[in-house]
Protein backbone atom coordinates (compact mmCIF):
# COMPACT_ATOMS: atom_id res chain seq x y z
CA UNK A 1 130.99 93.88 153.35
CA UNK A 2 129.03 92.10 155.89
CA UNK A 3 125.56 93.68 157.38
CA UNK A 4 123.39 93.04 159.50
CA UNK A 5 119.58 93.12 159.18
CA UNK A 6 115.69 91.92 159.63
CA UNK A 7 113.68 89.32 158.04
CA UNK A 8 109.96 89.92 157.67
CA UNK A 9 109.61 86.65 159.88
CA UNK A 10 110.98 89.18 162.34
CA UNK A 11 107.09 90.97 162.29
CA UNK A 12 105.73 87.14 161.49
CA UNK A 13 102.13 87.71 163.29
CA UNK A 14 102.24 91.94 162.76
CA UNK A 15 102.18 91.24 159.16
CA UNK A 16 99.57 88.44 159.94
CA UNK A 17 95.79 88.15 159.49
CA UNK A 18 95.40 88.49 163.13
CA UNK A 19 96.76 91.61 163.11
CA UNK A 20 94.13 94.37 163.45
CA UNK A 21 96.18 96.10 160.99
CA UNK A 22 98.73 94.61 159.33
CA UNK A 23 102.42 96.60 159.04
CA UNK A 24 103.20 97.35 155.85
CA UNK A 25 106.53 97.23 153.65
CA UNK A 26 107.63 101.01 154.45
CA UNK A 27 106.52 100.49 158.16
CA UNK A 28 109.08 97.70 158.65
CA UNK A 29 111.73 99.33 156.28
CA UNK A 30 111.14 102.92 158.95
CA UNK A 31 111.23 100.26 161.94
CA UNK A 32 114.22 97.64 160.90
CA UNK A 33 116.09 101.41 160.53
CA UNK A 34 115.31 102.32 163.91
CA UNK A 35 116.83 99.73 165.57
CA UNK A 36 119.73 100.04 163.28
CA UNK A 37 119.57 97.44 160.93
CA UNK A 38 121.28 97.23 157.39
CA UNK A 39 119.74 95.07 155.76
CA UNK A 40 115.96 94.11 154.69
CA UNK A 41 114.84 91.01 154.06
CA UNK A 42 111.56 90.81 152.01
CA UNK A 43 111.23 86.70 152.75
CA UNK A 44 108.05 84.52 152.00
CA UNK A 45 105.90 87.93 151.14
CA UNK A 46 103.63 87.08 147.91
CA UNK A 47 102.26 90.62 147.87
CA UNK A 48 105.34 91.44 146.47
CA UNK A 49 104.53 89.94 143.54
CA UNK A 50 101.85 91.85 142.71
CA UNK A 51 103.55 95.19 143.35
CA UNK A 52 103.90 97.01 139.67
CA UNK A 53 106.94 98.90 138.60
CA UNK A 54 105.95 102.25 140.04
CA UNK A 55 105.27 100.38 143.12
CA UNK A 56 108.09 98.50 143.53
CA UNK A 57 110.64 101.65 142.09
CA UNK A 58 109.03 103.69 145.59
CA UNK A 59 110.13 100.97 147.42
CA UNK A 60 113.36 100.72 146.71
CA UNK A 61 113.51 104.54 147.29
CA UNK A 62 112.07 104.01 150.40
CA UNK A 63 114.83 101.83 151.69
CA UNK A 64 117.83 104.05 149.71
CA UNK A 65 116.39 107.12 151.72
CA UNK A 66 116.66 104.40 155.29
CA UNK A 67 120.11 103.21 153.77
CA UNK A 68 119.27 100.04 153.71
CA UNK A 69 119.58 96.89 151.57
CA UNK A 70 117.04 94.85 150.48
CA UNK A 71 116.81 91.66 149.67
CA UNK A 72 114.42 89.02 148.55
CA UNK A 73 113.23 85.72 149.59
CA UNK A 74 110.90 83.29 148.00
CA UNK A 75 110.13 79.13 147.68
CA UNK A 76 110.18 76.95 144.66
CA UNK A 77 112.64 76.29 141.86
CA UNK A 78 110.35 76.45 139.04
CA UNK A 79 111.71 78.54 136.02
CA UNK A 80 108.93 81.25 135.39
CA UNK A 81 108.47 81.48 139.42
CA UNK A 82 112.67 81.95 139.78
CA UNK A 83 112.55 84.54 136.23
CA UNK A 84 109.58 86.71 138.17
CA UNK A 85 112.00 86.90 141.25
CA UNK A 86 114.76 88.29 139.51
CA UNK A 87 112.47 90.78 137.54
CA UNK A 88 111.89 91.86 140.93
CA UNK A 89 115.04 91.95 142.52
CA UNK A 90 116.45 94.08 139.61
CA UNK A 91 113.78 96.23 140.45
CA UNK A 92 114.75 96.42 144.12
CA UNK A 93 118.45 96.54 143.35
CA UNK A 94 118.72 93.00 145.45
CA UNK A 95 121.45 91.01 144.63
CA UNK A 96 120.67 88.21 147.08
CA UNK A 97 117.37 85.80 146.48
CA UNK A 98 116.59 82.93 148.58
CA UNK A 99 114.01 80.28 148.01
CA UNK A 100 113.44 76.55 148.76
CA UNK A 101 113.56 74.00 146.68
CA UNK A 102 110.02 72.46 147.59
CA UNK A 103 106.27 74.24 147.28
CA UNK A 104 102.85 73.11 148.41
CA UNK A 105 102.47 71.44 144.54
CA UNK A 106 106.16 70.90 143.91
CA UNK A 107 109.10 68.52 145.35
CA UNK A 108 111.58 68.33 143.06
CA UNK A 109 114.33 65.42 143.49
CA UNK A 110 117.99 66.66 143.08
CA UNK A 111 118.51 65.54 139.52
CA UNK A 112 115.20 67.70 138.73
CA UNK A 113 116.22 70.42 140.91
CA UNK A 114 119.52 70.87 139.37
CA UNK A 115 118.29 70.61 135.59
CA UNK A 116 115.61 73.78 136.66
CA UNK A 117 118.58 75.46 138.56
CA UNK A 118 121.89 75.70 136.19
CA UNK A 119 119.68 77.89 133.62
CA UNK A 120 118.19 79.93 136.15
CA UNK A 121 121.30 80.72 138.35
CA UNK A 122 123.00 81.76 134.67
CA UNK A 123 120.23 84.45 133.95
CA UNK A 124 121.02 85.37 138.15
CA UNK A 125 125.05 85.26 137.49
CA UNK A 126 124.11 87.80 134.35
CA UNK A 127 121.99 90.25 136.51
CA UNK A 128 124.71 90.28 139.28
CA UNK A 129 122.15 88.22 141.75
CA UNK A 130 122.87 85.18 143.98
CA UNK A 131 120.57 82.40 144.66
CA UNK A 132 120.62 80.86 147.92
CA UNK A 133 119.11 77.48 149.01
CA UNK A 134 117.76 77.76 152.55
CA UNK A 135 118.28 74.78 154.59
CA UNK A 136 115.37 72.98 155.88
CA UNK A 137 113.75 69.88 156.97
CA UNK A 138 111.91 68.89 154.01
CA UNK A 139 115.45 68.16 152.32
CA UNK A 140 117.78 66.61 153.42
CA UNK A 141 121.44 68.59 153.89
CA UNK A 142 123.24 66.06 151.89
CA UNK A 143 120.24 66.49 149.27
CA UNK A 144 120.53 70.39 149.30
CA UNK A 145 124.28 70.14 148.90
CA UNK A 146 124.21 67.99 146.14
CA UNK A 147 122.07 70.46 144.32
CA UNK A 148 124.41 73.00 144.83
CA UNK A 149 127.60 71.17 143.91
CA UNK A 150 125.35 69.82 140.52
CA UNK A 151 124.77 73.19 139.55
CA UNK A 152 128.56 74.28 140.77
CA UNK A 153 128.28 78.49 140.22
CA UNK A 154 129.35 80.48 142.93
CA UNK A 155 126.41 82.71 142.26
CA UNK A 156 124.10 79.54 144.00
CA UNK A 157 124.87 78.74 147.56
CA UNK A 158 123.34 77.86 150.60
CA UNK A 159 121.04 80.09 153.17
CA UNK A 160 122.17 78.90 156.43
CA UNK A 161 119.43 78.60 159.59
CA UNK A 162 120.28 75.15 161.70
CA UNK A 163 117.60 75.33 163.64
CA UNK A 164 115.49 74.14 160.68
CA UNK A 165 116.70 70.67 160.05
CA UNK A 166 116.37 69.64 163.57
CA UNK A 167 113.17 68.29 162.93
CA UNK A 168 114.79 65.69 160.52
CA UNK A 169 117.12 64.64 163.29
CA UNK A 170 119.95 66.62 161.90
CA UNK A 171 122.45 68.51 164.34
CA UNK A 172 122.51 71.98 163.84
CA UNK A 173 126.38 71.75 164.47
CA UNK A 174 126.89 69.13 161.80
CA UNK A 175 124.28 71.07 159.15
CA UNK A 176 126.81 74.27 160.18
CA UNK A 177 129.76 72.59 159.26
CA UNK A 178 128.45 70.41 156.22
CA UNK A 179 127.28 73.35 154.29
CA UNK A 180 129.78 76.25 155.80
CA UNK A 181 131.99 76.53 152.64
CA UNK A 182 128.28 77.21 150.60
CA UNK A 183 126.50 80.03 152.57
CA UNK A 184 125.59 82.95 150.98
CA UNK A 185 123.25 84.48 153.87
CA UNK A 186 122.45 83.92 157.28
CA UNK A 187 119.20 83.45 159.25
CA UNK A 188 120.07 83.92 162.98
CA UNK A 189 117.25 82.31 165.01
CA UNK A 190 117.41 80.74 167.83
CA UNK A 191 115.34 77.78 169.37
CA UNK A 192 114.69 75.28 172.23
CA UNK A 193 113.08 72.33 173.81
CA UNK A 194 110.63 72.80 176.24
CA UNK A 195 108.31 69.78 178.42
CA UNK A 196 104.68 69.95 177.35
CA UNK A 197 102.13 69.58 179.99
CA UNK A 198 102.88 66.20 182.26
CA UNK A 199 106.30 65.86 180.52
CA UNK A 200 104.57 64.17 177.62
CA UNK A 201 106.55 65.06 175.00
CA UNK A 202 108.17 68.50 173.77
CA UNK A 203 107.53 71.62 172.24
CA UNK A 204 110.26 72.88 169.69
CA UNK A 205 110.21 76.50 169.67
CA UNK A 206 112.19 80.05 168.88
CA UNK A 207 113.64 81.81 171.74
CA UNK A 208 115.09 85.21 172.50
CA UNK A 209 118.84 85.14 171.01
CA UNK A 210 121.05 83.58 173.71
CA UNK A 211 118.97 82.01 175.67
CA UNK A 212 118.75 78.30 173.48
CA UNK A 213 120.53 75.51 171.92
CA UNK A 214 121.76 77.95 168.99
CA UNK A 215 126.01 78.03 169.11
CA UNK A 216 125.96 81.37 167.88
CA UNK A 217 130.01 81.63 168.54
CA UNK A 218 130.31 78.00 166.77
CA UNK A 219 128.29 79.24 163.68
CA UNK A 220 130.44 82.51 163.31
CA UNK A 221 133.38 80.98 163.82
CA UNK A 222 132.45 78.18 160.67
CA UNK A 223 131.29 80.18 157.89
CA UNK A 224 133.51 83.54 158.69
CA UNK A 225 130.92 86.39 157.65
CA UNK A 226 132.51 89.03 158.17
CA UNK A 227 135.36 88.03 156.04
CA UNK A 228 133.45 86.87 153.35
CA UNK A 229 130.75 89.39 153.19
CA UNK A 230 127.69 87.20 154.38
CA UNK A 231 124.61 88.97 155.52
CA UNK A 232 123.56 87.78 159.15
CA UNK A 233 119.24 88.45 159.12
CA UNK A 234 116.99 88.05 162.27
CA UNK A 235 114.22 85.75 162.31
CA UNK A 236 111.98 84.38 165.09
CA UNK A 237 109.54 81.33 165.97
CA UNK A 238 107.55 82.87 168.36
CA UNK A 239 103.90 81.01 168.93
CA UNK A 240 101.23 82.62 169.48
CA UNK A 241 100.50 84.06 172.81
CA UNK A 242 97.14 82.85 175.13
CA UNK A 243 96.24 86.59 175.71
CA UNK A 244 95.76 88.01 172.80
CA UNK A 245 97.52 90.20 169.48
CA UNK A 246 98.76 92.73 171.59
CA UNK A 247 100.86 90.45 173.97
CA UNK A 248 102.32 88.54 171.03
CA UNK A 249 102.98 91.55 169.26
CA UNK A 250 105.08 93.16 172.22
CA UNK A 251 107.12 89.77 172.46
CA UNK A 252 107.79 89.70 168.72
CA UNK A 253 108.65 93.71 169.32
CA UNK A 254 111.24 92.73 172.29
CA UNK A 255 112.84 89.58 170.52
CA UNK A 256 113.50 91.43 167.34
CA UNK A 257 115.09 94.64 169.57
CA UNK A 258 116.67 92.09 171.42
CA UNK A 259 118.03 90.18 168.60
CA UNK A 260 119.42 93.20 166.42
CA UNK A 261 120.88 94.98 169.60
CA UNK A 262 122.58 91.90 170.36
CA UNK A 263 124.29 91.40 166.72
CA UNK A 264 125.24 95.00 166.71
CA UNK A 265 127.10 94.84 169.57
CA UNK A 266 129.09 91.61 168.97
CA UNK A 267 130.74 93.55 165.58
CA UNK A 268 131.56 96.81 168.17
């Protein structure tokens, strides 16, 4: 069954250094409840990783008591990095990981990427866990795709959010449809173009769901989540704000209400 739910890009500067105290796991579990979401997204957190089994076994109860669903997100491809991820997940009860195929010390070409990746999606397949492939504009779609095909499990697929690849020149509309028969998750996020200062140039930016170049409707309409049981998770690119924490903070507050509200009510 489909859900809906929140990514921890959702609290991106709240969880950040510039916050004058940072939210923690159980705050955004108690808060991503609130507003009614399903689903938990732990993506791009490394102090996961240094949670212990106690630790991550009050987690888990944490969201059980919320009702929701957690699940995992990470980068790399590397075996011991993908084998600590799925220690963790089983922890969690996740059954959906998503990473990235490149790190800061790591770019992989496909044939590499698929040798690292048909071992590691078995030990995932045996654990009941998918892997999914986020697309992105340090890889090419055709490059991510044939990684996916190489390894050829159901249990690897593809982590859909267009409005990454735009800065390789790629349409969202024509990443949707290229990798619609992959995805295994959903980042709704949506984005724009606005003129910098003299019209000299552009800044490429989130924006509150609705209001940009994100076809929503299109998207839906592609890769069929609710038939096929795809979780649909908010995420955000909002820059930082001139005045301050506390105004960015109540923008990243409203856009994640916003966005949530607005998925909601498009399943009622």
């Amino acid at each position: 069954m489909m859900a809906y739910g929140i990514s921890t890009y959702a609290y991106f500067w709240r969880i950040s250094p510039r916050a004058p105290r940072p939210l923690t796991l159980p705050e955004m579990l108690a808060d991503t409840h609130a507003l009614g979401g399903q689903v938990f997204q732990i993506c791009d957190y490394p102090l996961i990783e240094e949670y212990d089994a106690a630790a991550l076994a009050d987690l888990r109860a944490t969201a059980e008591d919320l009702g929701l669903t957690l699940e995992l997100g990470t980068r790399g491809v590397r075996t011991e990095h993908l084998a600590r991820y799925l220690e963790i997940a089983e922890a969690l009860g996740v059954t959906l990981v998503r990473s990235m195929l490149n790190t800061a010390d790591h770019r992989p070409g496909t044939d590499e990427a698929i040798a690292l990746l048909r071992p590691a999606v078995e030990r995932y397949a045996a654990a009941g866990v998918t892997l999914g492939l986020e697309t992105y504009e340090q890889v090419s779609t055709d490059d991510l795709l044939t990684v996916v095909r190489g390894v050829d499990r159901p249990q690897l697929g593809v982590v859909l959010d267009p409005g990454n690849s735009v800065a390789r020149l790629e349409r969202p509309v024509d990443v949707v449809a290229a990798t619609a028969p992959y995805v295994v998750n959903i980042h709704v996020k949506d984005f724009s173009f606005t003129r910098r200062d003299g019209w000299v140039g552009f800044t490429y930016a989130g924006c509150p769901l609705g209001e940009g170049l994100l076809d929503y409707d299109g998207m839906i309409a592609a890769v069929r989540p609710h038939q096929r049981g795809i979780n649909q998770i908010v995420e955000h690119w909002l820059p930082w704000q001139d005045e301050g924490f506390d105004a960015t903070a109540r923008i990243e507050e409203r856009w994640t209400r916003h966005s949530i509200t607005t998925l909601l009510r498009s399943a009622s």
